[in-house]
PDB file of N, CA and C in Angstrom:
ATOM      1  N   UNK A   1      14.334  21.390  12.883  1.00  0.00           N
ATOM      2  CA  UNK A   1      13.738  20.732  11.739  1.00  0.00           C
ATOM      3  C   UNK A   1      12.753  21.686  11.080  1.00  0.00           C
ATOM      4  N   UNK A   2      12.846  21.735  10.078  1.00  0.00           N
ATOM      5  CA  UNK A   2      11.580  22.781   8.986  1.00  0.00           C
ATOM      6  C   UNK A   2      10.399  21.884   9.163  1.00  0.00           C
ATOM      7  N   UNK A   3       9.356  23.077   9.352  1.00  0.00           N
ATOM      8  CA  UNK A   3       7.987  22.243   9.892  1.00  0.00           C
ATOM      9  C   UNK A   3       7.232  21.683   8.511  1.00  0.00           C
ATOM     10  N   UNK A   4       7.703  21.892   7.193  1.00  0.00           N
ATOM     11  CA  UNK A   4       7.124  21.167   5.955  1.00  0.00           C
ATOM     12  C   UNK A   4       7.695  19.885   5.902  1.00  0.00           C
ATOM     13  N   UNK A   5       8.902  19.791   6.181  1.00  0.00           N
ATOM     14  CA  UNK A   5       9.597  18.147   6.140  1.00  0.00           C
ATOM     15  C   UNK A   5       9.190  17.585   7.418  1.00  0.00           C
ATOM     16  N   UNK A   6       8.668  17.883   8.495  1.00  0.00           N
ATOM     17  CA  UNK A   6       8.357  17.482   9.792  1.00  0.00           C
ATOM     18  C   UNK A   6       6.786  16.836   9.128  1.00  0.00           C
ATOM     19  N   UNK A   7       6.175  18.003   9.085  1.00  0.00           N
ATOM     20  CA  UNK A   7       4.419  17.320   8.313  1.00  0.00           C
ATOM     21  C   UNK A   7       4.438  16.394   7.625  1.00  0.00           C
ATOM     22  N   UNK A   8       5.480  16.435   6.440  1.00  0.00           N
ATOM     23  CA  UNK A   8       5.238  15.565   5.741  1.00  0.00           C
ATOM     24  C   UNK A   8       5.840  14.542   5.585  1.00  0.00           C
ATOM     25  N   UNK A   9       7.147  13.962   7.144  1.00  0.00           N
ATOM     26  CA  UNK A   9       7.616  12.703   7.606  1.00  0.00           C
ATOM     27  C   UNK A   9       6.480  12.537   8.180  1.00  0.00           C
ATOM     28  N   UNK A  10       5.473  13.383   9.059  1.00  0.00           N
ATOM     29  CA  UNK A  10       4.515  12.151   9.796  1.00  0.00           C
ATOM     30  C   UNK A  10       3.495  12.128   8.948  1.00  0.00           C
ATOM     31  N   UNK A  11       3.246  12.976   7.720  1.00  0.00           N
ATOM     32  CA  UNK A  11       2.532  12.199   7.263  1.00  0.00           C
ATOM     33  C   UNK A  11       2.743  10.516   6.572  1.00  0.00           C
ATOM     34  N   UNK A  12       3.848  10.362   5.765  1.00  0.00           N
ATOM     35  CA  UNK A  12       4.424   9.222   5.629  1.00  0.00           C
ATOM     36  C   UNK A  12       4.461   8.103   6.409  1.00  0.00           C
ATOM     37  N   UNK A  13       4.843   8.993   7.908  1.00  0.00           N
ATOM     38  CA  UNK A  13       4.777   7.194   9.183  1.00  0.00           C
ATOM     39  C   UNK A  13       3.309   7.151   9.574  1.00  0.00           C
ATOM     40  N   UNK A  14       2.186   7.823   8.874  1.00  0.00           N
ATOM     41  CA  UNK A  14       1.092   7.493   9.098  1.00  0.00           C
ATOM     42  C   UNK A  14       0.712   5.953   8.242  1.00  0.00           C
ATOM     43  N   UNK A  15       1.179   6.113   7.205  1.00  0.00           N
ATOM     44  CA  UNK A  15       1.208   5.052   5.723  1.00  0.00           C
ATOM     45  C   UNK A  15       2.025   3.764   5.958  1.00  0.00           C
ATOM     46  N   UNK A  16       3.167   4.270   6.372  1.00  0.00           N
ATOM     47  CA  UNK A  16       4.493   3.413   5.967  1.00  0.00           C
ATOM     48  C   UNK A  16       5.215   3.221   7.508  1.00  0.00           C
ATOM     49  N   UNK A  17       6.459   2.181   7.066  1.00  0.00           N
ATOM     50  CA  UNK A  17       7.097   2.165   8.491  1.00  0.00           C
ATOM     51  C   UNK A  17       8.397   1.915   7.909  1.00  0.00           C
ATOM     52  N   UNK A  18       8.290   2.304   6.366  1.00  0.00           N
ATOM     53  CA  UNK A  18       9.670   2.619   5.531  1.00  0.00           C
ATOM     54  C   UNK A  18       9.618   4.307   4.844  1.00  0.00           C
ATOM     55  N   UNK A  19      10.068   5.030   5.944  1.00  0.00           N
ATOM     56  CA  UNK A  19      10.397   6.851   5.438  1.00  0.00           C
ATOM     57  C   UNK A  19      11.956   7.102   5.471  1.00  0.00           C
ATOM     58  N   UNK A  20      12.735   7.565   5.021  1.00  0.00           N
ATOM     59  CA  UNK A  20      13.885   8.065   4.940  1.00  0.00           C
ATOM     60  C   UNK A  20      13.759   9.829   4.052  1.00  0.00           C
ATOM     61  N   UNK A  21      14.034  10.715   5.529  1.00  0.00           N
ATOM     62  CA  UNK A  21      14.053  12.065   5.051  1.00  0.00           C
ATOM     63  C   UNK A  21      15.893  12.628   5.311  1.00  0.00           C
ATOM     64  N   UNK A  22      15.617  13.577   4.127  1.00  0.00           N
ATOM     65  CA  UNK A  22      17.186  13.953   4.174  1.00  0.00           C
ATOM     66  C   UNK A  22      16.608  15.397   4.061  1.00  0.00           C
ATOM     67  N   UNK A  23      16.914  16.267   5.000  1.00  0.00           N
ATOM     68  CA  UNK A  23      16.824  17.850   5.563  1.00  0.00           C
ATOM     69  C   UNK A  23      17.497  18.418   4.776  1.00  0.00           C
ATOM     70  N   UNK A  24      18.723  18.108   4.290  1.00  0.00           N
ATOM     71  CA  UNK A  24      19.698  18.907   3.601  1.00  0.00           C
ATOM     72  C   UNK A  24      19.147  19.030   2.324  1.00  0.00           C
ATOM     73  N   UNK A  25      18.337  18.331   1.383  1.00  0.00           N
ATOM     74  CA  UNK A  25      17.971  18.539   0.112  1.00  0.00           C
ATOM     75  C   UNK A  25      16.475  18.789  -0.073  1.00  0.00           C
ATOM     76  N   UNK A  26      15.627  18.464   1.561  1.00  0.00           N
ATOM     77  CA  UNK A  26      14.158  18.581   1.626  1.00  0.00           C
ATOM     78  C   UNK A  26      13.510  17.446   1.225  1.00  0.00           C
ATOM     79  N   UNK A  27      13.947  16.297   0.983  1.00  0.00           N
ATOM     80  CA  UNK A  27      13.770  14.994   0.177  1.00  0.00           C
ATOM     81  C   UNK A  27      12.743  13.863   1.254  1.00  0.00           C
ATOM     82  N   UNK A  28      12.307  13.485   0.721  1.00  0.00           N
ATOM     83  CA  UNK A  28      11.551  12.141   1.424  1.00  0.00           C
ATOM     84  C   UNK A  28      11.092  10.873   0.484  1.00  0.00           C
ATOM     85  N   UNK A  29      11.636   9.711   0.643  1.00  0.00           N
ATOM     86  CA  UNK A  29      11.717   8.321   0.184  1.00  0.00           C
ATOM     87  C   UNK A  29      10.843   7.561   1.089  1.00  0.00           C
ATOM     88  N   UNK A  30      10.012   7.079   0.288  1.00  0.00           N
ATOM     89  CA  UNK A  30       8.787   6.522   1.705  1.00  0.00           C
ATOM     90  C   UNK A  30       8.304   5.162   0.674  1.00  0.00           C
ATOM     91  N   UNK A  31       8.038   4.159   0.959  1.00  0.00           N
ATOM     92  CA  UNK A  31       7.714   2.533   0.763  1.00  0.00           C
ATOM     93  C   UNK A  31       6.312   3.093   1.035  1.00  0.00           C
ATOM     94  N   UNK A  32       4.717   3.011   0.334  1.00  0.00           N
ATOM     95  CA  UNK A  32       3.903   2.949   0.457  1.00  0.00           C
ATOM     96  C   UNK A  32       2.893   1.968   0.206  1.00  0.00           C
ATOM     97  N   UNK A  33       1.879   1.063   0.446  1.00  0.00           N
ATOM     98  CA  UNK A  33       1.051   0.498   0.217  1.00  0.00           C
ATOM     99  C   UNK A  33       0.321   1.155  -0.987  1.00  0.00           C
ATOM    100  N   UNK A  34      -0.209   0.525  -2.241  1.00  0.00           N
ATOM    101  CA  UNK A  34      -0.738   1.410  -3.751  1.00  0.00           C
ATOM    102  C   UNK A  34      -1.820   2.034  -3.084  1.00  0.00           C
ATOM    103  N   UNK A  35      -2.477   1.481  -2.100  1.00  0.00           N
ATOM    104  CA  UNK A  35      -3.789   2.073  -1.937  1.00  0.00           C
ATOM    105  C   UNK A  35      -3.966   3.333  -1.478  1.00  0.00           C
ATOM    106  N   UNK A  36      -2.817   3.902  -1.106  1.00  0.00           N
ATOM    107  CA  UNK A  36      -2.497   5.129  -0.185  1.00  0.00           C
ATOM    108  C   UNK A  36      -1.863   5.777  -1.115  1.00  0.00           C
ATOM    109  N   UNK A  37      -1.663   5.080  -2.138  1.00  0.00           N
ATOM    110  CA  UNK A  37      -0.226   6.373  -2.576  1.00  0.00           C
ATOM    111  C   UNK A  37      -1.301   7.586  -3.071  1.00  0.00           C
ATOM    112  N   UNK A  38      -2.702   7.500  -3.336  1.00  0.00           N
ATOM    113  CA  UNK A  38      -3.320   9.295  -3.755  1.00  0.00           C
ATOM    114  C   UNK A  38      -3.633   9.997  -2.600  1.00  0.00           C
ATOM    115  N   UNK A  39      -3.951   9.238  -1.295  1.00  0.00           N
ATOM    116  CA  UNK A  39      -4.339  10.280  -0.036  1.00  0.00           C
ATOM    117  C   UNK A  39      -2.193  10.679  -0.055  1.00  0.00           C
ATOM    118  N   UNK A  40      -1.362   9.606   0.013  1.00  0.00           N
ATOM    119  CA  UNK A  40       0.246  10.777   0.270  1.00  0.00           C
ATOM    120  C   UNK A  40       0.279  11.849  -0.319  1.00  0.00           C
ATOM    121  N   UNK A  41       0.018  11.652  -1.986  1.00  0.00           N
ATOM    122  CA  UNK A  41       0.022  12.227  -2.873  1.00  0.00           C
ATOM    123  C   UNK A  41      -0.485  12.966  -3.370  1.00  0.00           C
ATOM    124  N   UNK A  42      -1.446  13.220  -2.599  1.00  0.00           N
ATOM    125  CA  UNK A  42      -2.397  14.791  -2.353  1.00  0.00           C
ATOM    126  C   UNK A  42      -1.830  15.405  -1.217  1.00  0.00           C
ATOM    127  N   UNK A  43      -1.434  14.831  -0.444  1.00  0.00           N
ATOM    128  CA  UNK A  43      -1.417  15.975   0.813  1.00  0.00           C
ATOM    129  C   UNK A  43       0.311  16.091   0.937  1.00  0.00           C
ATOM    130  N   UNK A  44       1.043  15.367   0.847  1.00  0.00           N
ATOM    131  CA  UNK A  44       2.672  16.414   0.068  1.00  0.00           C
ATOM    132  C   UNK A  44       2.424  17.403  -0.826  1.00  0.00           C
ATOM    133  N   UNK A  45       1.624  17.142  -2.216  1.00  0.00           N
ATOM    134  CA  UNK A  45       1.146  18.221  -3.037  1.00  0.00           C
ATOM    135  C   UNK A  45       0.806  19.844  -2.480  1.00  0.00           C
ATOM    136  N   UNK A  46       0.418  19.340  -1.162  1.00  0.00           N
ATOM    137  CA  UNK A  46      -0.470  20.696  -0.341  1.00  0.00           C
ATOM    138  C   UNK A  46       0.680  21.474   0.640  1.00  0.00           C
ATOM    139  N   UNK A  47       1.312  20.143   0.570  1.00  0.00           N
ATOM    140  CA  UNK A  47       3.020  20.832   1.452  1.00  0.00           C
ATOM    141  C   UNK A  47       3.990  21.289   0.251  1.00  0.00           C
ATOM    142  N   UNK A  48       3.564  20.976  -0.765  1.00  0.00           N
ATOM    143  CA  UNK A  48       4.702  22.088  -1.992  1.00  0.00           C
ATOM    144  C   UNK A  48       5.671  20.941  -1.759  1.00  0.00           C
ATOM    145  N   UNK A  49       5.632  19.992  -2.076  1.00  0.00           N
ATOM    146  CA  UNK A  49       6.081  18.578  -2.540  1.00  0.00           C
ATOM    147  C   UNK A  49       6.214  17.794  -3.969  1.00  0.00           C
ATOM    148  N   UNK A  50       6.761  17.868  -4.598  1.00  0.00           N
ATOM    149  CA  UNK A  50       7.231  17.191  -5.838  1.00  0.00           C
ATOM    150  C   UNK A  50       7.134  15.856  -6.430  1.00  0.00           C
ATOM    151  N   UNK A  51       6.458  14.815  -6.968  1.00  0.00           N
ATOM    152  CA  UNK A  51       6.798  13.684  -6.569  1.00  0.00           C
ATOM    153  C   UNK A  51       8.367  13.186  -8.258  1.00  0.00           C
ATOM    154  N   UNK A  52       8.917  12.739  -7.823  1.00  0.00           N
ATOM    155  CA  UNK A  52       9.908  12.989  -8.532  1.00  0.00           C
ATOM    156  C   UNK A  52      10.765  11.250  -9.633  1.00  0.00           C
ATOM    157  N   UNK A  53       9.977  10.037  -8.459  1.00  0.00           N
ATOM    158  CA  UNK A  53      10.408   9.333  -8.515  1.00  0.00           C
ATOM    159  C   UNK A  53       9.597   8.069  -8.126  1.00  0.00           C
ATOM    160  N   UNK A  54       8.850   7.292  -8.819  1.00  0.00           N
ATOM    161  CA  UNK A  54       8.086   6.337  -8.583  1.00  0.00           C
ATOM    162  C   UNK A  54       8.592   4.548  -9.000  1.00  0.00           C
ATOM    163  N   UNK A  55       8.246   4.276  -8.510  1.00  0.00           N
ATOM    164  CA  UNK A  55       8.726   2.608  -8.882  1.00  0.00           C
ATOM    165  C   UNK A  55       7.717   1.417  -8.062  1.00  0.00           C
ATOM    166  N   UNK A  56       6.882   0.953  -8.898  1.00  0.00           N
ATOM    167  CA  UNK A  56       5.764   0.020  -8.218  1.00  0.00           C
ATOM    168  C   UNK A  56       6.588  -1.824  -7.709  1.00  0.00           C
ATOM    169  N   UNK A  57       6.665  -2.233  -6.767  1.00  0.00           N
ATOM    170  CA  UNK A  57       6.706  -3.559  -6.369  1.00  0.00           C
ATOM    171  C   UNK A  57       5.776  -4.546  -6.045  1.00  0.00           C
ATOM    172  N   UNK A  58       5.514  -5.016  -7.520  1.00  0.00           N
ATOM    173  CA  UNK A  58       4.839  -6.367  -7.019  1.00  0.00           C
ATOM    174  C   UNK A  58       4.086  -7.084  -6.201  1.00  0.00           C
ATOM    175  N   UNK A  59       5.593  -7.497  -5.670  1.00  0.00           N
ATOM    176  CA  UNK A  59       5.600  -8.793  -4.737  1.00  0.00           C
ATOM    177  C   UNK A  59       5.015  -8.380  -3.343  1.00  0.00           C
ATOM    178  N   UNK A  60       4.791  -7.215  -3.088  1.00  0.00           N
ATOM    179  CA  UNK A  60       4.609  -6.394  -1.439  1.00  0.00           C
ATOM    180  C   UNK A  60       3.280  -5.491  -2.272  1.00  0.00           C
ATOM    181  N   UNK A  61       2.668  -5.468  -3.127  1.00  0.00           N
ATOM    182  CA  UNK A  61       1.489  -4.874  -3.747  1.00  0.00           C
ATOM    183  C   UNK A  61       1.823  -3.531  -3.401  1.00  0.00           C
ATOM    184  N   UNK A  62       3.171  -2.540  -3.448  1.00  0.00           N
ATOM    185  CA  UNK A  62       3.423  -0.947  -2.704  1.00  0.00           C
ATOM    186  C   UNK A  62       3.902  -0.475  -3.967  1.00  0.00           C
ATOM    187  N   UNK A  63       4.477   0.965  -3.213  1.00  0.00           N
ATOM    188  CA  UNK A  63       5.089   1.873  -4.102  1.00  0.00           C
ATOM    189  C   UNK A  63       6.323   2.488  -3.431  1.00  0.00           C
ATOM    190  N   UNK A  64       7.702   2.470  -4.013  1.00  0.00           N
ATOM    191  CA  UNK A  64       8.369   3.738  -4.099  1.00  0.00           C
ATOM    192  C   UNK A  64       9.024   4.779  -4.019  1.00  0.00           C
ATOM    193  N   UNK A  65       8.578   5.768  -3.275  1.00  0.00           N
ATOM    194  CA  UNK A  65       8.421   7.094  -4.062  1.00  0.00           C
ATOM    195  C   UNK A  65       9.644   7.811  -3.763  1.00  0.00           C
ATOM    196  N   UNK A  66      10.141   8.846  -4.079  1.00  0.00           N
ATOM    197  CA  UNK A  66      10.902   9.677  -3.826  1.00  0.00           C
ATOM    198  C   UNK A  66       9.844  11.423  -3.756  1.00  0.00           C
ATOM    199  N   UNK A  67      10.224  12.267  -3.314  1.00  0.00           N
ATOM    200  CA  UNK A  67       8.990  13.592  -2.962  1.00  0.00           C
ATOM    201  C   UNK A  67      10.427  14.549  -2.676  1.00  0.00           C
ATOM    202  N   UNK A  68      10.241  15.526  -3.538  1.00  0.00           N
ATOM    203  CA  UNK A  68      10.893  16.389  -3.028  1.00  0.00           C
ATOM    204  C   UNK A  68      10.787  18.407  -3.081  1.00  0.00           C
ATOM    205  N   UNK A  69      10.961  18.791  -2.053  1.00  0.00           N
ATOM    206  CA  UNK A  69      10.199  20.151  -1.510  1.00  0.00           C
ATOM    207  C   UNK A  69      10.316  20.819  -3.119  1.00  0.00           C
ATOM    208  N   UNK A  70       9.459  21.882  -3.682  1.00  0.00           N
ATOM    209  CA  UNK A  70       9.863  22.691  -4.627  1.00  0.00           C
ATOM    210  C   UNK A  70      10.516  23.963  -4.248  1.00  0.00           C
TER     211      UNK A  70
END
């Protein structure tokens, strides 16, 4: 496993207990709580992380995201 997609799956299961990483494209899809999404979203930033894809839900007060390596 590449140790940037490794960091930045646990950073995600620190947040969430919805991550889906795909190695082959460097990608990570993670369900976040809103309140978290600027501490994720600073520290993928610091792993050379992309955020590429956002979508807010409601009904569960979260986010989202799609992140992917540059």
């Amino acid at each position: 496993m590449n140790a940037s997609i490794g960091r930045g799956r646990w950073l995600c299961e620190e947040f969430s207990d919805y991550v889906v990483y795909d190695e082959s494209s460097d990608s990570i899809l993670v369900n976040i709580p809103e309140e978290y999404f600027g501490i994720v979203y600073r520290e993928l930033y610091k792993l050379q992380y992309v955020l590429v894809f956002k979508t807010r839900l409601r009904a569960t007060n979260s986010l989202t995201c799609t992140f992917i390596k540059e």
